[in-house]
C-alpha atoms as a PDB file:
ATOM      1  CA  UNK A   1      46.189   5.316  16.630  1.00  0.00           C
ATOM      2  CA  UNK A   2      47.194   4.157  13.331  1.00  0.00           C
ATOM      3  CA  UNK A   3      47.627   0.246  13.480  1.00  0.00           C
ATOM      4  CA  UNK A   4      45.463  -0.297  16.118  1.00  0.00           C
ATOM      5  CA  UNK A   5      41.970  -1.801  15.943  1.00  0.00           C
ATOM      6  CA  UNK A   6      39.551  -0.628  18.370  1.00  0.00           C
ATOM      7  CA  UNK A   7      36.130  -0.780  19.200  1.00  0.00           C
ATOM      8  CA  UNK A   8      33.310   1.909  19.335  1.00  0.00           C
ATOM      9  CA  UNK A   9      29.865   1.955  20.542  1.00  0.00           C
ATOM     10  CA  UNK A  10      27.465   4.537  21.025  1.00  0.00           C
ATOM     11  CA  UNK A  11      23.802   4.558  22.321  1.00  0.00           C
ATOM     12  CA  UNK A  12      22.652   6.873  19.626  1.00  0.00           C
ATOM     13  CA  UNK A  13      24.021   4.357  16.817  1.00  0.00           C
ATOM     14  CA  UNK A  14      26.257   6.746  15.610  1.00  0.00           C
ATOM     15  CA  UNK A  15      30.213   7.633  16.455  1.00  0.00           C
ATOM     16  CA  UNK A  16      33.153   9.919  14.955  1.00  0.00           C
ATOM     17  CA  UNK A  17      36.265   8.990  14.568  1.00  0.00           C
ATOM     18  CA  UNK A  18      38.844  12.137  15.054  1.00  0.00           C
ATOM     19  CA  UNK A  19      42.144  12.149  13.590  1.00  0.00           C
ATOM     20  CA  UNK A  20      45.149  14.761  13.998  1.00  0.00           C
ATOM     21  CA  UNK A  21      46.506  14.065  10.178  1.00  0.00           C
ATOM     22  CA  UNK A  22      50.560  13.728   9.915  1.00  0.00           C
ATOM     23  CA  UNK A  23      51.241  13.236   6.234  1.00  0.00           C
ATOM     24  CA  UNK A  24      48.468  10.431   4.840  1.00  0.00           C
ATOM     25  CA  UNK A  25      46.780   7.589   6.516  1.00  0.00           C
ATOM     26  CA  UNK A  26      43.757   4.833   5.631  1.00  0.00           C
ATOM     27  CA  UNK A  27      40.812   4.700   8.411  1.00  0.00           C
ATOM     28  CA  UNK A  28      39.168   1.776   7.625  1.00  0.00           C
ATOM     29  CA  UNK A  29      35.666   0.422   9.437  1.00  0.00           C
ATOM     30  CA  UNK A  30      34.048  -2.933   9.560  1.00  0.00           C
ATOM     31  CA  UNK A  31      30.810  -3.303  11.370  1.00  0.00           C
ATOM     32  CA  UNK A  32      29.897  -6.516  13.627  1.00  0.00           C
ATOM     33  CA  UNK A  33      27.487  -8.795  12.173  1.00  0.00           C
ATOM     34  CA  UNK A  34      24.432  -7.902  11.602  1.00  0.00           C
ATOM     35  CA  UNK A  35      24.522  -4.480  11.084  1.00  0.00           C
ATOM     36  CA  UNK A  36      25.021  -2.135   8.360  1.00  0.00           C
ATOM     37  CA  UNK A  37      26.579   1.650   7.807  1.00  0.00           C
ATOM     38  CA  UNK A  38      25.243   3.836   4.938  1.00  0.00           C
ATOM     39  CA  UNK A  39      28.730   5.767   4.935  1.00  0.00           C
ATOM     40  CA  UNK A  40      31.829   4.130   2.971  1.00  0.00           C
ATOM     41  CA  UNK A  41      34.132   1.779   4.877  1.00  0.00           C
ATOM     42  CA  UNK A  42      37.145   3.471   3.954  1.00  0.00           C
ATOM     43  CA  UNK A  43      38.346   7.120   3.744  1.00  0.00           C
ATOM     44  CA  UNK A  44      42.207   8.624   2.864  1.00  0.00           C
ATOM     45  CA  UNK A  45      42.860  11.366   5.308  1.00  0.00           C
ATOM     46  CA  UNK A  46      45.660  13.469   3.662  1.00  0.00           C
ATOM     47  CA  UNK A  47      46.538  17.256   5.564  1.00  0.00           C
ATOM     48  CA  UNK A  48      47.823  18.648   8.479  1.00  0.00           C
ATOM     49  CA  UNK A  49      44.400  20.106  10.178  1.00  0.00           C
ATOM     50  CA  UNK A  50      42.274  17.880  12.354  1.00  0.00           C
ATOM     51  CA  UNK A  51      39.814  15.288  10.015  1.00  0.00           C
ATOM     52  CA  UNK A  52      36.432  13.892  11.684  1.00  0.00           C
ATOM     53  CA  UNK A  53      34.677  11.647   9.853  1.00  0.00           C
ATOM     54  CA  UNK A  54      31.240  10.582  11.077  1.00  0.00           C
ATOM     55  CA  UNK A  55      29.761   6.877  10.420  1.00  0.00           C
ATOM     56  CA  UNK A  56      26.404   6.387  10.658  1.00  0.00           C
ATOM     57  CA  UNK A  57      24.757   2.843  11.612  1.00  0.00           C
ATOM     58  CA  UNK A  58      21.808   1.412  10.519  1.00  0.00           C
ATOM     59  CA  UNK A  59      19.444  -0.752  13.137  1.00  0.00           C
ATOM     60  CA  UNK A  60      20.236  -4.612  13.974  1.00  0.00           C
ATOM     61  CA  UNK A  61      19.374  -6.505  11.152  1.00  0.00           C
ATOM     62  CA  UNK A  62      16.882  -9.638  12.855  1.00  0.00           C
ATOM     63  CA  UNK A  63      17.206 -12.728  11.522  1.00  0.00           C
ATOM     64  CA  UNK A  64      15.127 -15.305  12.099  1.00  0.00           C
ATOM     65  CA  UNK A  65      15.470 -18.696  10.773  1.00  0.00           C
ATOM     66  CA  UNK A  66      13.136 -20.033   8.505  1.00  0.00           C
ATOM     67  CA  UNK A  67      10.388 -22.286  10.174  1.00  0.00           C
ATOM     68  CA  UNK A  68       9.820 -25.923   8.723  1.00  0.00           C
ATOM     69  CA  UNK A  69       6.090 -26.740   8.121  1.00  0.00           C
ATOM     70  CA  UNK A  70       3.914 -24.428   6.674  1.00  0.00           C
ATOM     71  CA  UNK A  71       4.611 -20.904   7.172  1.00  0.00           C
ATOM     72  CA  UNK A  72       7.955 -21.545   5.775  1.00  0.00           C
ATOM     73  CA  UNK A  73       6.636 -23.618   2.624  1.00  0.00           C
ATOM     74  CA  UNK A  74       4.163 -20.530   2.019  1.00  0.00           C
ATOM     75  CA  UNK A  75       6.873 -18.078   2.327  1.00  0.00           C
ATOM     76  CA  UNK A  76       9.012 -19.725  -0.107  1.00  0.00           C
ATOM     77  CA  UNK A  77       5.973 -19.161  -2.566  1.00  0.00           C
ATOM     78  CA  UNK A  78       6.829 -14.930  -2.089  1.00  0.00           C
ATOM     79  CA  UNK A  79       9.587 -13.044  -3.412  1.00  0.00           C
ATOM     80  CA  UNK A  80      10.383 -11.046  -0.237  1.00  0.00           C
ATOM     81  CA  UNK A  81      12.592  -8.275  -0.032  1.00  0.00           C
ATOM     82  CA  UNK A  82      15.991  -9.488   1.721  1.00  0.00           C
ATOM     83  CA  UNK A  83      15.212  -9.993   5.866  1.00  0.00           C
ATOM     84  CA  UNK A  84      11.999  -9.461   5.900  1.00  0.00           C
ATOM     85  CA  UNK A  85      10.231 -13.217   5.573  1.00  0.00           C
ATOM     86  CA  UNK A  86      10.292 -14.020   9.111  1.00  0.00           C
ATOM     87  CA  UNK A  87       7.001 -14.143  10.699  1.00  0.00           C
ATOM     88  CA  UNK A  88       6.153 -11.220  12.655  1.00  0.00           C
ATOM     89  CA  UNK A  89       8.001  -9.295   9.444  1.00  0.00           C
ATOM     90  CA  UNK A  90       5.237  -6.720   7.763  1.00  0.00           C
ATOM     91  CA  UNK A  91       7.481  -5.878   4.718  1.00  0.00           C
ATOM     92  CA  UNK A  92       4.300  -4.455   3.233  1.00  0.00           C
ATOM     93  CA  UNK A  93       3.927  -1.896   5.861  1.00  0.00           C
ATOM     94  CA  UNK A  94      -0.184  -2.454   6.538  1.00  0.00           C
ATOM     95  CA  UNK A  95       0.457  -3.591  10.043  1.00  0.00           C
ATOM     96  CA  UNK A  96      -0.029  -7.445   9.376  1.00  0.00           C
ATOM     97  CA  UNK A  97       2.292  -9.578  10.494  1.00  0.00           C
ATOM     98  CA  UNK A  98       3.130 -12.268   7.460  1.00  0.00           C
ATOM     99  CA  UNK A  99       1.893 -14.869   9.660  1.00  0.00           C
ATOM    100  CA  UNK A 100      -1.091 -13.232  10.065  1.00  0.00           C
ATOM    101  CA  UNK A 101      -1.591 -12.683   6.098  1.00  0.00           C
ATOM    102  CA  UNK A 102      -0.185 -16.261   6.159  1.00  0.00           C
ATOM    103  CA  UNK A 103      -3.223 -17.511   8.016  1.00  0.00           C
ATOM    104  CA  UNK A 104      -5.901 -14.709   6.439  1.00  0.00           C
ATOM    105  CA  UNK A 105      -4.988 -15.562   2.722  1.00  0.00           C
ATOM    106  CA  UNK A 106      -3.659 -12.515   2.259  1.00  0.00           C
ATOM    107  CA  UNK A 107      -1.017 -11.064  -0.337  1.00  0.00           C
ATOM    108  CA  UNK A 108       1.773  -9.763   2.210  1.00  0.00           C
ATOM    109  CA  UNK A 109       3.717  -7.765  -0.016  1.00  0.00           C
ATOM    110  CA  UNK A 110       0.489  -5.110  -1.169  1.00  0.00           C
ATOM    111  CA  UNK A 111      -0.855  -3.247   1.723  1.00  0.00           C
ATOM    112  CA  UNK A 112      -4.360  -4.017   1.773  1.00  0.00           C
ATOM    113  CA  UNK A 113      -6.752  -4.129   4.461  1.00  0.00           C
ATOM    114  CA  UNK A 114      -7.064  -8.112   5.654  1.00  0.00           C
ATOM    115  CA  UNK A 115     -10.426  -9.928   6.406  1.00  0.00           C
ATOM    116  CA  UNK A 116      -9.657  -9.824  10.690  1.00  0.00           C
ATOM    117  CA  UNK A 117     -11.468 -11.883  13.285  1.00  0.00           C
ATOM    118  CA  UNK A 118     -15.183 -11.201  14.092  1.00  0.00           C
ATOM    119  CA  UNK A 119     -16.050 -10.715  17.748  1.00  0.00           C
ATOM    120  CA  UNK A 120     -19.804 -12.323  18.087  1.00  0.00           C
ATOM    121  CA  UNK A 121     -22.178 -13.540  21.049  1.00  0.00           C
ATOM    122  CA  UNK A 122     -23.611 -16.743  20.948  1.00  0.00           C
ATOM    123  CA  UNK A 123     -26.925 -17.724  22.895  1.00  0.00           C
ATOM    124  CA  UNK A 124     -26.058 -21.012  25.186  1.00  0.00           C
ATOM    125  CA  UNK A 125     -28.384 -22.025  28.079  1.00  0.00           C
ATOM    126  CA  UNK A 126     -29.780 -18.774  28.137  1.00  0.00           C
ATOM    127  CA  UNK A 127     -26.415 -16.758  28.738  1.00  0.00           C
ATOM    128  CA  UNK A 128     -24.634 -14.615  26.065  1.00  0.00           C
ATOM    129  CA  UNK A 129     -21.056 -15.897  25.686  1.00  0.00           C
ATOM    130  CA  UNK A 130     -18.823 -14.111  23.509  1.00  0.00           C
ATOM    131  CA  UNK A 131     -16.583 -15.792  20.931  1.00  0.00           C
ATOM    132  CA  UNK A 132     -14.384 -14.663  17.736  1.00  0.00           C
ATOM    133  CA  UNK A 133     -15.065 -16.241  14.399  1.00  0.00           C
ATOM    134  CA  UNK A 134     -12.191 -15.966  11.426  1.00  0.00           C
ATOM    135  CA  UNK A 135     -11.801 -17.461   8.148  1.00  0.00           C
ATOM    136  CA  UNK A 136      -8.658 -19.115   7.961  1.00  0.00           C
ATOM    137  CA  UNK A 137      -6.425 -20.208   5.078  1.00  0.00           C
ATOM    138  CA  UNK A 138      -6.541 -24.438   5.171  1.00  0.00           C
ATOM    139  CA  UNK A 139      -2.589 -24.296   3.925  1.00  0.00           C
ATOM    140  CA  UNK A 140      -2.900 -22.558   8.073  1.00  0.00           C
ATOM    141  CA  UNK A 141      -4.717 -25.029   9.740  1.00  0.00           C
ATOM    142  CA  UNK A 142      -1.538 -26.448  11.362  1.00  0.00           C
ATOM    143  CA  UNK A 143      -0.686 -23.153  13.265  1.00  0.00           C
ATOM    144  CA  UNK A 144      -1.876 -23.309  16.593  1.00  0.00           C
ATOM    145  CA  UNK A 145      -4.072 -20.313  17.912  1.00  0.00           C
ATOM    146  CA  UNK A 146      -5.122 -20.099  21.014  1.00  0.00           C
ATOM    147  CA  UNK A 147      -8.410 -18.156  22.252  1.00  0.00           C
ATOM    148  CA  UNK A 148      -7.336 -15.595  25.322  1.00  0.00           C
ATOM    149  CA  UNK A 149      -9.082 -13.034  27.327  1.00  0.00           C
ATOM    150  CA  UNK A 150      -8.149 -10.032  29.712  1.00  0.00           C
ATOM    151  CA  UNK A 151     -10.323  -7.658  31.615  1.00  0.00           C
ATOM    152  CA  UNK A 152      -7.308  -4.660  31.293  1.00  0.00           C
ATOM    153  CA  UNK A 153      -5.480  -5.526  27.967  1.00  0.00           C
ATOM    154  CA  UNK A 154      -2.398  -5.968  30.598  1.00  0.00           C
ATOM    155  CA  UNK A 155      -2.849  -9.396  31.593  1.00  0.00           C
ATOM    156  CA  UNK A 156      -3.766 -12.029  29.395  1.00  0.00           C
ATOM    157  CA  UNK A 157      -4.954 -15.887  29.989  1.00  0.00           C
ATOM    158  CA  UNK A 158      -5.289 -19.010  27.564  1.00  0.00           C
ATOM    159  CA  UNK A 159      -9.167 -19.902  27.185  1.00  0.00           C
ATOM    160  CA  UNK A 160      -9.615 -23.965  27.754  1.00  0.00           C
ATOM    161  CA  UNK A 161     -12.430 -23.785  25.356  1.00  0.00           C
ATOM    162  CA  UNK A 162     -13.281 -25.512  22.715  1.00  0.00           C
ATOM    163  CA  UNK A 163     -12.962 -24.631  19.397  1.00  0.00           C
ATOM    164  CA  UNK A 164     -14.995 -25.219  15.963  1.00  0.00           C
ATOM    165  CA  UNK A 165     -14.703 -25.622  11.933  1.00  0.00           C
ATOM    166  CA  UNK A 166     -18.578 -23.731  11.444  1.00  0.00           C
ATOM    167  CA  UNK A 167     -18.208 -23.657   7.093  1.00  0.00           C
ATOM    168  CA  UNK A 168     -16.316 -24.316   4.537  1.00  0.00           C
ATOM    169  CA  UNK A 169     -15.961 -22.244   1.094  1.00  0.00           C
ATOM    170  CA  UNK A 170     -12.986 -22.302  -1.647  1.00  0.00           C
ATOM    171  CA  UNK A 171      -9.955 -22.215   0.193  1.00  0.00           C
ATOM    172  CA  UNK A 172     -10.934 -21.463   3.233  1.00  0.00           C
ATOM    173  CA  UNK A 173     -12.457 -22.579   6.817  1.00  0.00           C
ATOM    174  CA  UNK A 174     -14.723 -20.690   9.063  1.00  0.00           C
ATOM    175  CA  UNK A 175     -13.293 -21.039  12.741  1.00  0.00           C
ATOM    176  CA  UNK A 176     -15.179 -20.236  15.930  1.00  0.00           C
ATOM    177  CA  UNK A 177     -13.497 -20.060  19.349  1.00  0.00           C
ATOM    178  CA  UNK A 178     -15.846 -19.384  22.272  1.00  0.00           C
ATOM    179  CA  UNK A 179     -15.164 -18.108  25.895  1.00  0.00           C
ATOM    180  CA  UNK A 180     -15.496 -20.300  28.361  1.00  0.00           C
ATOM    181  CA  UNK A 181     -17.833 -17.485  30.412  1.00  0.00           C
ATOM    182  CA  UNK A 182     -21.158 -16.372  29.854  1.00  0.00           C
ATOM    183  CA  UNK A 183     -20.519 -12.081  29.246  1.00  0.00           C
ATOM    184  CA  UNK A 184     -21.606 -10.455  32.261  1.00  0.00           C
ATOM    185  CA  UNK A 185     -19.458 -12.898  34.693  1.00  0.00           C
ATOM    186  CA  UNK A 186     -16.254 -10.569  34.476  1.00  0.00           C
ATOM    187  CA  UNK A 187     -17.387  -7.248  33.824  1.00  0.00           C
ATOM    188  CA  UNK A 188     -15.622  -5.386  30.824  1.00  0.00           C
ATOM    189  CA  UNK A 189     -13.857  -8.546  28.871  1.00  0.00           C
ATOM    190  CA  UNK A 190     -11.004  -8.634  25.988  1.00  0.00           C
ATOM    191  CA  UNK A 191     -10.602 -11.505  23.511  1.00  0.00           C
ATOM    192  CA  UNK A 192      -7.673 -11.943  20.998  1.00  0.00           C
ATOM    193  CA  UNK A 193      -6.038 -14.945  19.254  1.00  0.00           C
ATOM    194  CA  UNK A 194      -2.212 -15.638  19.574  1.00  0.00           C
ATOM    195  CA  UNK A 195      -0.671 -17.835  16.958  1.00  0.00           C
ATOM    196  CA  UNK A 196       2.095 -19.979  17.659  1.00  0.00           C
ATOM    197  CA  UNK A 197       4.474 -21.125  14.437  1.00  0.00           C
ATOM    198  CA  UNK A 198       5.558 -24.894  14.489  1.00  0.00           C
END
């Protein structure tokens, strides 16, 4: 009804508005924060047969604040495109999260393959135990990353191993994190890191 504000939501992030024209009216549309439309805002209706006019929405924009510490003094070093500096952004599209290019040394605005971690066995009393090894950026060394493991890639535990600086070279630090199992003990096993931003 002309005058009246009301609100419209659809699942498919999309609506129509339908209007039985009498002389000339203004629809007007705002959208809630955090979203955008790629139609105009405004249209003039002006006849006397029925008018639809469609209004497409965009997805939720996400924004996260800015971290203090060291991801956020690194990603004030980047000119990212608007929203996506956050940490698990990937405005380059090459499936690295900027943390992740954050800690690798990586550019995260050309989409380049990064130096990932390195699964490797280590020989200790006789028993193979397996282990990841990763050269990390020092700017990174105050991210926390934790060594877990899973036998189904479902379920996922925190390793209470300890962890190692193995080398040194330019601006970076070999890391080693080692199971706290010899392989064989579990069966089929799954090791990842998870990073946690101060």
């Amino acid at each position: 009804d002309q005058g009246e504000r009301e609100t419209w939501t659809s699942g498919d992030g999309s609506f129509a508005f339908v209007v039985v024209a009498s002389g000339r009216a203004t629809l007007s549309v705002q959208a809630s924060d955090g979203y955008e439309f790629s139609t105009p805002g405004q249209l003039i209706l002006d006849g006397t047969t029925e008018s639809a006019w469609g209004v497409q929405f965009g997805q939720r924009r996400v924004e996260d604040p800015m971290p203090e510490g060291p991801y956020g003094n690194w990603a004030k070093k980047w000119t990212f495109p608007s929203g996506t500096d956050a940490p698990l952004a990937d405005p380059d599209g090459d499936g690295i999260s900027n943390v992740w290019e954050f800690i690798s040394g990586s550019d995260p605005l050309v989409k380049e393959p990064a130096s990932g971690p390195l699964g490797i066995l280590v020989m200790e009393g006789g028993n193979r135990v397996p282990g990841i090894e990763w050269n990390r950026s020092l700017p990174s060394r105050d991210l926390v990353l934790v060594l877990e493991r899973s036998t189904d890639l479902k379920t996922w535990e925190a390793v209470t191993s300890a962890w190692k600086v193995v080398g040194t070279a330019d601006a970076f630090e070999r890391v080693r994190w080692m199971d706290s199992e010899p392989i064989g003990s579990q069966g089929t096993r799954f090791l990842r890191l998870r990073v946690t931003v101060p």
